[in-house]
Protein backbone atom coordinates (compact mmCIF):
# COMPACT_ATOMS: atom_id res chain seq x y z
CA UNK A 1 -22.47 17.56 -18.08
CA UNK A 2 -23.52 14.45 -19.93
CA UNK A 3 -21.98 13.55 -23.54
CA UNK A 4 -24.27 11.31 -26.22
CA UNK A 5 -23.29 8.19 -24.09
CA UNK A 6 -24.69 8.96 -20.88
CA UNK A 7 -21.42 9.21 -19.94
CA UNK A 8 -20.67 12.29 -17.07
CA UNK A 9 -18.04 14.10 -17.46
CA UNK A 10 -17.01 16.53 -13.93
CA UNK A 11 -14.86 19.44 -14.97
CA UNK A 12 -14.03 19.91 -11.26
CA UNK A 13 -14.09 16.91 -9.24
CA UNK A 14 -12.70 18.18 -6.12
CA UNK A 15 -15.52 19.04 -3.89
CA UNK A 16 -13.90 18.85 -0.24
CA UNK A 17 -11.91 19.84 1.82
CA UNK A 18 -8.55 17.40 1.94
CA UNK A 19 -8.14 17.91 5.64
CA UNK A 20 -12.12 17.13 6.65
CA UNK A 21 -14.29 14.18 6.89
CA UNK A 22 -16.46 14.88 3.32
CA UNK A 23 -19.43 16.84 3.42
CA UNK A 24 -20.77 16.45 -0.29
CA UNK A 25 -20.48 13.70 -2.79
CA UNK A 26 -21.42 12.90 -6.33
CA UNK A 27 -24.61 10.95 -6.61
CA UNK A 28 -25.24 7.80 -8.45
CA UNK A 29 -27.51 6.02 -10.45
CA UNK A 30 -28.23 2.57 -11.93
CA UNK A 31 -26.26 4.31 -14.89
CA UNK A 32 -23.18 5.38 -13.13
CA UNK A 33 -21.96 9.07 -11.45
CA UNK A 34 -24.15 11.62 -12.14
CA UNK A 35 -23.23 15.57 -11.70
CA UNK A 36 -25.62 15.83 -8.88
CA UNK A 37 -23.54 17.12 -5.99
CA UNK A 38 -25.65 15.45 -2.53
CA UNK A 39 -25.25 17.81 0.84
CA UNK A 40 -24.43 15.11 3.00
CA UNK A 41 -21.46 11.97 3.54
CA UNK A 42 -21.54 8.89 1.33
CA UNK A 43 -21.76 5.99 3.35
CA UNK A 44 -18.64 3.57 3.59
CA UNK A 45 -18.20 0.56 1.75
CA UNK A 46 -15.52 -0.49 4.08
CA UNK A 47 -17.17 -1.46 7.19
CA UNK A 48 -17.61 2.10 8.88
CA UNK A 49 -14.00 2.48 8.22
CA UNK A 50 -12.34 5.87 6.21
CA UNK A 51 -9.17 6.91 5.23
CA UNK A 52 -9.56 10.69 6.01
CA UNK A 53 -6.08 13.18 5.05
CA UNK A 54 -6.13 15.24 8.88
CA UNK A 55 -2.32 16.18 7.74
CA UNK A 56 -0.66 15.92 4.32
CA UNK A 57 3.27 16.80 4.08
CA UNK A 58 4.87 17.71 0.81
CA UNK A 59 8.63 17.07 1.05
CA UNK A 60 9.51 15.52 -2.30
CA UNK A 61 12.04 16.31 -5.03
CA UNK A 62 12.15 18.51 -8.25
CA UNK A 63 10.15 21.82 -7.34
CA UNK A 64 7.11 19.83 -5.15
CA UNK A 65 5.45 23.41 -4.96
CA UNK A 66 5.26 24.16 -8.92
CA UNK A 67 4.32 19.91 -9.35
CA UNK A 68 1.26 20.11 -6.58
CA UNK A 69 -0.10 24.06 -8.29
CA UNK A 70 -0.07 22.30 -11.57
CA UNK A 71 -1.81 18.74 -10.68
CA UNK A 72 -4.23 20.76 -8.50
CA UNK A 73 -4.56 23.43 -11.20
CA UNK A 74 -5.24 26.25 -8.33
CA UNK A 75 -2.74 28.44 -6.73
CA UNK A 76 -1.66 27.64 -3.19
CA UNK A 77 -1.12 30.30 -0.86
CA UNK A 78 2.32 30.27 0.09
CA UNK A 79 2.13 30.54 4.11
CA UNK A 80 0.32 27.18 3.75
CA UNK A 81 2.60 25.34 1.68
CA UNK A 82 5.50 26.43 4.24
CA UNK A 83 3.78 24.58 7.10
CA UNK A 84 3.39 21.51 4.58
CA UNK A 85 6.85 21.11 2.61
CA UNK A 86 8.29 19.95 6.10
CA UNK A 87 8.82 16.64 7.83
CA UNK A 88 7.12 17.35 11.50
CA UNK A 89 3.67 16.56 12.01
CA UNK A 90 1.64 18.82 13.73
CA UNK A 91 -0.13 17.74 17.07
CA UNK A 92 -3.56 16.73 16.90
CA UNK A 93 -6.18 15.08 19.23
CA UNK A 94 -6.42 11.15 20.04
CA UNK A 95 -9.59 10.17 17.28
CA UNK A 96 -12.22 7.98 18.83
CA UNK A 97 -11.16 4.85 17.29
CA UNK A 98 -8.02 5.17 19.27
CA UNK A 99 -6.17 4.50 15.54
CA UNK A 100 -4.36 6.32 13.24
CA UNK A 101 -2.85 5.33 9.84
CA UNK A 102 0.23 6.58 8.63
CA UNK A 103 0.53 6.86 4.33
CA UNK A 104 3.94 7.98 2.52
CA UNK A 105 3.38 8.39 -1.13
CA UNK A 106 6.86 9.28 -2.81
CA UNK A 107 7.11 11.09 -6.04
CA UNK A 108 7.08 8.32 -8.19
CA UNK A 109 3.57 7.67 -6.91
CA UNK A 110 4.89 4.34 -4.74
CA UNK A 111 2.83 4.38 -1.53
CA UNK A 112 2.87 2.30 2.12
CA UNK A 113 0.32 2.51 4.36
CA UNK A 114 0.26 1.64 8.32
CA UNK A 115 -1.78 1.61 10.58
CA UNK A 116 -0.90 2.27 14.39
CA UNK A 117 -3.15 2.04 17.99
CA UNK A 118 -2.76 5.16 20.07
């Protein structure tokens, strides 16, 4: 939806999955984002290199469940959020790049990220 500014305002921003490389993305023009939702990946401005979530853990304080329903404003089905509010990774295959990065965002919103050769 655009307002008198040709300014675009995206109710729902979220258009992928958080544990897959992205499928869609917004396009944009000379002007800025546009509502246009384009079938395909954006190409990286980082030199072929993404930051995709594969595994996302949820183990903070003061009621992380009711905090991440209301940011995300969606329900979460609970089975999910059991395997997620826990500090044990899951396994997973060895990616290509033979790297992995490693981010811990605390509930302040503080963040470190690492990256480790596998």
């Amino acid at each position: 939806m655009a307002t008198g500014n040709n300014q675009v305002v995206i109710e729902n921003p979220v258009i992928n999955s958080p544990f897959a490389e992205p499928q869609r993305h917004f396009r944009f023009s000379d002007e800025g984002i546009t509502n246009e939702i384009v079938s395909q990946r954006r190409e990286s401005a980082y030199n072929g290199e993404s930051f995709f979530v594969r595994h996302a853990y949820f183990t903070g304080a003061d009621e992380p469940y009711e905090k991440l329903k209301r940011a995300l404003r969606a329900d979460i089905d609970e089975a999910a959020w059991s395997s997620l509010y826990s500090t044990m990774n899951r396994p997973f295959d060895k990616p290509k790049t033979g790297k992995i990065a490693i981010k811990v965002i605390n509930h302040y919103g503080d963040e470190v990220l690492k990256v480790f050769e596998v």
